[in-house]
Structure formats: C-alpha cells, structure tokens
PDB file of N, CA and C in Angstrom:
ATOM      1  N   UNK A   1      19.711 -41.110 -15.407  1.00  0.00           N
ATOM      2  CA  UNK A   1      19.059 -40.089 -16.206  1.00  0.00           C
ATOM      3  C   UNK A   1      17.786 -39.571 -15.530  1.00  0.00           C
ATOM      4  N   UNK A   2      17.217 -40.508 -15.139  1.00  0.00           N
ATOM      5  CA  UNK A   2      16.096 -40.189 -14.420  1.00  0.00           C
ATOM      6  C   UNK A   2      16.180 -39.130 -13.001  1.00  0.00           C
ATOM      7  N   UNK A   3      17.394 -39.621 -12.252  1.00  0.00           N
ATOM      8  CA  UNK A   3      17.539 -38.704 -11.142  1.00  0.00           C
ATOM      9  C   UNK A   3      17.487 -37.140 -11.853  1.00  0.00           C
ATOM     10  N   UNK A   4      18.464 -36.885 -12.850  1.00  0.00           N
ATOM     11  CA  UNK A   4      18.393 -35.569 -13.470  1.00  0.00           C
ATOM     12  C   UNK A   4      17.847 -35.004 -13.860  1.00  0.00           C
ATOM     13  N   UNK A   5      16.617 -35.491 -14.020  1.00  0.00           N
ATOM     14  CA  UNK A   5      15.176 -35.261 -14.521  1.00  0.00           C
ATOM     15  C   UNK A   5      14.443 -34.618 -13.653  1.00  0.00           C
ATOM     16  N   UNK A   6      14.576 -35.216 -12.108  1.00  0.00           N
ATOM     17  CA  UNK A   6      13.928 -35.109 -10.834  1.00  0.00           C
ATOM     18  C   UNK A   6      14.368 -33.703 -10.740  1.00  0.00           C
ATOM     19  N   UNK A   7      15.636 -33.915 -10.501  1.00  0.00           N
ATOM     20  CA  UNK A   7      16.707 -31.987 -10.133  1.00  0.00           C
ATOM     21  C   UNK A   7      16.035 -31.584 -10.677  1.00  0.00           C
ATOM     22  N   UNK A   8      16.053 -30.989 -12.208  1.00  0.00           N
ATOM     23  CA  UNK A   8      15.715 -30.698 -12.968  1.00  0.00           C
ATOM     24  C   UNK A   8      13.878 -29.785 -12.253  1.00  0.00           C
ATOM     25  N   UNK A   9      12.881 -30.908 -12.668  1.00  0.00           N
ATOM     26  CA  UNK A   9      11.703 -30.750 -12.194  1.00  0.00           C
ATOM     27  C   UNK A   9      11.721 -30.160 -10.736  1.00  0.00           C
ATOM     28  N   UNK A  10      12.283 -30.589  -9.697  1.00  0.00           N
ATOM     29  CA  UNK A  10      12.309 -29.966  -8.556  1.00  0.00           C
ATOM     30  C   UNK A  10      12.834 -28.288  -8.624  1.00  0.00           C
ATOM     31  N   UNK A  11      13.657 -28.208  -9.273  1.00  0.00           N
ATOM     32  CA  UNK A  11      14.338 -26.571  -9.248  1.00  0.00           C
ATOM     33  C   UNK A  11      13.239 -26.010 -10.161  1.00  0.00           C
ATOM     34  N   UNK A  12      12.557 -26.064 -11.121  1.00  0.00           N
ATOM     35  CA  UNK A  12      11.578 -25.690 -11.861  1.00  0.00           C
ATOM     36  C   UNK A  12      10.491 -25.476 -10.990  1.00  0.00           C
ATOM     37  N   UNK A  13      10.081 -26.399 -10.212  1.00  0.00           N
ATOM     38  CA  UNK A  13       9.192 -26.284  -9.011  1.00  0.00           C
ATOM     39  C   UNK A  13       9.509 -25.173  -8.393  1.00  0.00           C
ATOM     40  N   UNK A  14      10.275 -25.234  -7.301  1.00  0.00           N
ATOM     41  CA  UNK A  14      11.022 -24.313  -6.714  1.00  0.00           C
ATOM     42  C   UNK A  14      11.170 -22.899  -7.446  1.00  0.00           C
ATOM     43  N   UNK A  15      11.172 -23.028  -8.602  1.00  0.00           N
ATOM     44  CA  UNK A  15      11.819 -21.487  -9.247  1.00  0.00           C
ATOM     45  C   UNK A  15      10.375 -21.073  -9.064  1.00  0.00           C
ATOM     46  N   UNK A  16       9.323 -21.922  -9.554  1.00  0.00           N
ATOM     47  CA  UNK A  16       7.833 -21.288 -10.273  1.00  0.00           C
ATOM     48  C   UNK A  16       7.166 -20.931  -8.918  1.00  0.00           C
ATOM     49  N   UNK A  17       7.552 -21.597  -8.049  1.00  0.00           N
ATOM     50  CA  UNK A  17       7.177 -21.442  -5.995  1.00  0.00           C
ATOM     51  C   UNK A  17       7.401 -19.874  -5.476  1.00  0.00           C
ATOM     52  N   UNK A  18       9.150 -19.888  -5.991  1.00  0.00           N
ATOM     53  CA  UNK A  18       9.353 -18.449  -5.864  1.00  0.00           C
ATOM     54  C   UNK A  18       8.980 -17.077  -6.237  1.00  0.00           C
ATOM     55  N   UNK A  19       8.772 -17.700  -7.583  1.00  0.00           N
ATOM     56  CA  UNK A  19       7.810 -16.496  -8.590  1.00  0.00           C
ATOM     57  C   UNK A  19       6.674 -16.141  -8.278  1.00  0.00           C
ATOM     58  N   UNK A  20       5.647 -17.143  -7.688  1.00  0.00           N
ATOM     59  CA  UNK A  20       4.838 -16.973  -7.255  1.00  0.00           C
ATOM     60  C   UNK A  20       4.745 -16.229  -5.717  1.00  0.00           C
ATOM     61  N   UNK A  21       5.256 -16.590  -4.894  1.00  0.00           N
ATOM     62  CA  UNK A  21       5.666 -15.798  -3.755  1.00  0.00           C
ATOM     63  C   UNK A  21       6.128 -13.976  -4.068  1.00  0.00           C
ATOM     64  N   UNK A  22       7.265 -14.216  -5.045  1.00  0.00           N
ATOM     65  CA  UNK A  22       7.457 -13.163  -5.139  1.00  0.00           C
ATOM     66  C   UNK A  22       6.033 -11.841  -5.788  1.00  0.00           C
ATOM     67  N   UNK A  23       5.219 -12.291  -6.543  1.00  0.00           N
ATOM     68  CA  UNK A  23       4.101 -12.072  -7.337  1.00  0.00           C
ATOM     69  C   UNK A  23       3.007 -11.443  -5.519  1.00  0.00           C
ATOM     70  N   UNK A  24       3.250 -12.342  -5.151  1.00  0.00           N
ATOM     71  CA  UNK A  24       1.959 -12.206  -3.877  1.00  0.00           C
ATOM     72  C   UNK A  24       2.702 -11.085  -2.854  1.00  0.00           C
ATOM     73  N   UNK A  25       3.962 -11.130  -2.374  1.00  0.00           N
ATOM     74  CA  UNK A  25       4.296  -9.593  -1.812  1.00  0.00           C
ATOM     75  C   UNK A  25       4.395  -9.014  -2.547  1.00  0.00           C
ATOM     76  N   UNK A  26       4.379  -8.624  -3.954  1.00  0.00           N
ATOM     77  CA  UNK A  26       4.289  -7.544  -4.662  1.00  0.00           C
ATOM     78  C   UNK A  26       2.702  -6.956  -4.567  1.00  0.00           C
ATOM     79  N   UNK A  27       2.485  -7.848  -4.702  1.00  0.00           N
ATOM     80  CA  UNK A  27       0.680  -7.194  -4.605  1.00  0.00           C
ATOM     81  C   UNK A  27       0.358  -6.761  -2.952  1.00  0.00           C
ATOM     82  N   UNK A  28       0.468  -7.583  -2.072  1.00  0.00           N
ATOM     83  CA  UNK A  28       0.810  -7.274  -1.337  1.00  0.00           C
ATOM     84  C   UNK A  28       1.262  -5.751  -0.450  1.00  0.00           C
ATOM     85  N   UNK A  29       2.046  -5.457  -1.516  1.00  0.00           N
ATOM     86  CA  UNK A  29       2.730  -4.428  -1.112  1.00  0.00           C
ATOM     87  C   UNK A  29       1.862  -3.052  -2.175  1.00  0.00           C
ATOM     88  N   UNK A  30       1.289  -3.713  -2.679  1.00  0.00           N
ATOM     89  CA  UNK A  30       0.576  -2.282  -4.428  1.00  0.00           C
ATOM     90  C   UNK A  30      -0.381  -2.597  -2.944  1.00  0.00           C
ATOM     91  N   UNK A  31      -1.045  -3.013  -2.752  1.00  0.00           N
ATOM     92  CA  UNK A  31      -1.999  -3.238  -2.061  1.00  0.00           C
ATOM     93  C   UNK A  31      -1.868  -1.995  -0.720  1.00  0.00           C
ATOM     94  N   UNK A  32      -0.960  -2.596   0.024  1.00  0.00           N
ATOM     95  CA  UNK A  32      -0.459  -1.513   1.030  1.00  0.00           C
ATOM     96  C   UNK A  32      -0.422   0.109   0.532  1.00  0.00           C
ATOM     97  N   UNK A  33       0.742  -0.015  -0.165  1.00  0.00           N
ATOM     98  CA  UNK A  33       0.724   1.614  -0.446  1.00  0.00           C
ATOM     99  C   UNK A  33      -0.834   2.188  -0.974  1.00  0.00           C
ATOM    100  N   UNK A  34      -1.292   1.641  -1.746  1.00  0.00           N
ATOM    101  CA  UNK A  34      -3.104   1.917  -1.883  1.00  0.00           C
ATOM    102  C   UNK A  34      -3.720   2.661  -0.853  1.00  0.00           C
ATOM    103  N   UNK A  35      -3.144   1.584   0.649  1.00  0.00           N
ATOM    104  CA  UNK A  35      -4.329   2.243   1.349  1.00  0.00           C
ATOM    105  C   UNK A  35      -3.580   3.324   2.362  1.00  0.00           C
ATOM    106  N   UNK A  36      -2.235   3.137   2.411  1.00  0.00           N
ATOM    107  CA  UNK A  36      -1.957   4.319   2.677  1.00  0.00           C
ATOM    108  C   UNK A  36      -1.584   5.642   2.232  1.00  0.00           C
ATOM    109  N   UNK A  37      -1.887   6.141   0.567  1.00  0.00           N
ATOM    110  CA  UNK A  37      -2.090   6.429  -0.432  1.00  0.00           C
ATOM    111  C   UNK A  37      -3.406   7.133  -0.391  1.00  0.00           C
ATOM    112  N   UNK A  38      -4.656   6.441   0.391  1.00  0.00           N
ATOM    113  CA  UNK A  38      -6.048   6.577   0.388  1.00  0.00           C
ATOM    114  C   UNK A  38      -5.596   7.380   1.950  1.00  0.00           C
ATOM    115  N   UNK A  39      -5.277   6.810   3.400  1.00  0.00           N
ATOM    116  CA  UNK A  39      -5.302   7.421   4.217  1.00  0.00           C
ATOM    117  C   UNK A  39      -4.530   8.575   4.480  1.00  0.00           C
ATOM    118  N   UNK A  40      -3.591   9.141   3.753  1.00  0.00           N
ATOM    119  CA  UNK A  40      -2.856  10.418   3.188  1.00  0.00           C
ATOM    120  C   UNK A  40      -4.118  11.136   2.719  1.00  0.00           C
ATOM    121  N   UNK A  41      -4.369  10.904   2.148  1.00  0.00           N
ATOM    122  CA  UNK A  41      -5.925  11.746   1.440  1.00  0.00           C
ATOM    123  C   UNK A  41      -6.573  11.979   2.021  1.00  0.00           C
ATOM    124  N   UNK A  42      -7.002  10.998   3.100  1.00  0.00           N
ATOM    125  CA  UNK A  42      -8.361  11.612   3.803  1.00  0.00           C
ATOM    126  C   UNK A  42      -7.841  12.158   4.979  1.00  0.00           C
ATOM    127  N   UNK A  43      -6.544  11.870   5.299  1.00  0.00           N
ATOM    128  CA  UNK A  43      -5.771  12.711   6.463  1.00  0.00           C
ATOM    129  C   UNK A  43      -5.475  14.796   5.947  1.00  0.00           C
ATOM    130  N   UNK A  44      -5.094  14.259   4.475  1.00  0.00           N
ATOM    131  CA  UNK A  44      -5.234  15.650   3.724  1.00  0.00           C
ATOM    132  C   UNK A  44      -6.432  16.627   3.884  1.00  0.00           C
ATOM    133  N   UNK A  45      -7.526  15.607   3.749  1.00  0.00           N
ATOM    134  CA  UNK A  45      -9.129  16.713   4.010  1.00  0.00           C
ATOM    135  C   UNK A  45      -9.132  16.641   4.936  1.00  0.00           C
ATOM    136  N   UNK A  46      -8.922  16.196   6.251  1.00  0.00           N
ATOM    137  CA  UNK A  46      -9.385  16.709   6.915  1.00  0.00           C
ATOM    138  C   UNK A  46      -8.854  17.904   7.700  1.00  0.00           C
ATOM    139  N   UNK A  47      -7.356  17.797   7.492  1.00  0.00           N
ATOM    140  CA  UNK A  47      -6.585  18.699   7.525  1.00  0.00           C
ATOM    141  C   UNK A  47      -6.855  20.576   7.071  1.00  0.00           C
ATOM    142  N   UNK A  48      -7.396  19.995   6.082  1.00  0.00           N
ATOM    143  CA  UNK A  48      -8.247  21.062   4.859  1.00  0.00           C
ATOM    144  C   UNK A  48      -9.628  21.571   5.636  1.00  0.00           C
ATOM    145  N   UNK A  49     -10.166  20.741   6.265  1.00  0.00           N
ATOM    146  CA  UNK A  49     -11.598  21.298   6.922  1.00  0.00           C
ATOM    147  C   UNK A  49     -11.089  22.194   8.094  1.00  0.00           C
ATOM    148  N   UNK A  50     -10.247  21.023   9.165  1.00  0.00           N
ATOM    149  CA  UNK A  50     -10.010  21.464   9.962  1.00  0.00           C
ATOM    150  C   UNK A  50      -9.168  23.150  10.243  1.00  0.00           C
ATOM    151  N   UNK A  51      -8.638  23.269   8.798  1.00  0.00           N
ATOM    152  CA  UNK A  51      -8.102  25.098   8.849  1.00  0.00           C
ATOM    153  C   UNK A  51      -9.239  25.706   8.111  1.00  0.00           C
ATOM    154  N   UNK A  52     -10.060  25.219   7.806  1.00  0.00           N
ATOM    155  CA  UNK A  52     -11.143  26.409   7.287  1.00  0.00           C
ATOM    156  C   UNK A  52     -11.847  26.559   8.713  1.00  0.00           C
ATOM    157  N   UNK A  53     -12.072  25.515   9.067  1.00  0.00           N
ATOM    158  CA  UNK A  53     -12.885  26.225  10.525  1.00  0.00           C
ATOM    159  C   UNK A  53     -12.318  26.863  11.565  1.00  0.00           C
ATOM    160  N   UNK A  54     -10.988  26.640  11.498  1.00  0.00           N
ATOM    161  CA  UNK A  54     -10.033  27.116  12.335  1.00  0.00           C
ATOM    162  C   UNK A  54     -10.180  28.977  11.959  1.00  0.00           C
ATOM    163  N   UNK A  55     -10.393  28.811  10.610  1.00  0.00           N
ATOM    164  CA  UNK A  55     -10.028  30.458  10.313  1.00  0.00           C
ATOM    165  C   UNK A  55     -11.793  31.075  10.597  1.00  0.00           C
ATOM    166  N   UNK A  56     -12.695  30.450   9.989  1.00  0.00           N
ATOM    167  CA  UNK A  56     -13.909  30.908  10.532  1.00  0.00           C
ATOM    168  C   UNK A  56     -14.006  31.080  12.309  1.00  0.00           C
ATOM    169  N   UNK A  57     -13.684  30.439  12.823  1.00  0.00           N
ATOM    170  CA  UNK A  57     -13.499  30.954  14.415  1.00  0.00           C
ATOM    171  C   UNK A  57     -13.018  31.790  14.652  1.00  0.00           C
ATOM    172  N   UNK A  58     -11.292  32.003  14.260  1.00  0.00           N
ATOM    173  CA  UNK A  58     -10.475  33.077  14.301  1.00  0.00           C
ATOM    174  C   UNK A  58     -11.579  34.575  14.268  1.00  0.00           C
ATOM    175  N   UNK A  59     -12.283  34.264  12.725  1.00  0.00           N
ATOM    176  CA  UNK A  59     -12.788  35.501  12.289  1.00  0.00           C
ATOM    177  C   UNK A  59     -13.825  35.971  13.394  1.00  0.00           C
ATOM    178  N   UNK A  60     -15.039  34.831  13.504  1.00  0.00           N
ATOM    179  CA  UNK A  60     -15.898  34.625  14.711  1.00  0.00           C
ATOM    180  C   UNK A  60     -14.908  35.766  15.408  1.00  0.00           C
ATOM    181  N   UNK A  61     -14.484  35.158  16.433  1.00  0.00           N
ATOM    182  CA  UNK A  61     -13.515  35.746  17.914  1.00  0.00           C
ATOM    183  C   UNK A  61     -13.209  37.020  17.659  1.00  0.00           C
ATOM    184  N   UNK A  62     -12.495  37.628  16.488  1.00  0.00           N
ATOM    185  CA  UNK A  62     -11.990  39.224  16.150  1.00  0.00           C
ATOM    186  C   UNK A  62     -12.970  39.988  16.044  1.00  0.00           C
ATOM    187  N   UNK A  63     -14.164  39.333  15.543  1.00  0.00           N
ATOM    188  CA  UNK A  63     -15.449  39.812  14.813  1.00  0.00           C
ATOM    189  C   UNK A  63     -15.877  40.433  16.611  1.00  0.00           C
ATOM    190  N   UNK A  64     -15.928  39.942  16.909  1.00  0.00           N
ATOM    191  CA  UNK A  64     -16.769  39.867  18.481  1.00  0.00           C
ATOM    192  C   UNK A  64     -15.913  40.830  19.561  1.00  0.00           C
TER     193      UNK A  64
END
C-alpha cells in the first residue's frame, strides 16, 4: 500500500513540476513578446521621424 502511495506522490510531484515549468515559459514568453511589442514601437517612431525629415529635406532641396 505504501509503494502506491509513493507513485501516487511522485506523479503529483511531477505533475505540479510540470505546471510549474509550464507557468515559467509562459511568462517567459508574455515577457518576450513585451519587448518585442515595445521594439516594434520604437522601430515605428523612428521610422515616423525619419520620413518627416526625409520630406523636410526633399522640400529644403526643391526649395533651393
């Protein structure tokens, strides 16, 4: 009886091991997309600066 007890407790172990693992690449992963989520954005502005000045030159250059 006792051995079955052990199984028992060991696979419970094991299950709560996994859960937990599974729990930590999930965050893990919220974590990730976050920051590439954040570096999309600031890849976005600068993108955004970089054609406003692009067109102020343009104008500059025609202007001249």
């Amino acid at each position: 009886m006792q051995n079955g007890q052990f199984d028992v407790s060991t696979k419970l172990l094991h299950a709560e091991n996994d859960m937990l693992e599974s729990n930590l690449k999930e965050e893990r992963a919220a974590k990730a997309i976050q920051e590439l989520q954040d570096k999309l954005r600031e890849s976005l502005d600068d993108k955004k600066e970089l054609e406003i000045e692009f067109v102020a030159l343009r104008k500059n250059y025609l202007g001249l």
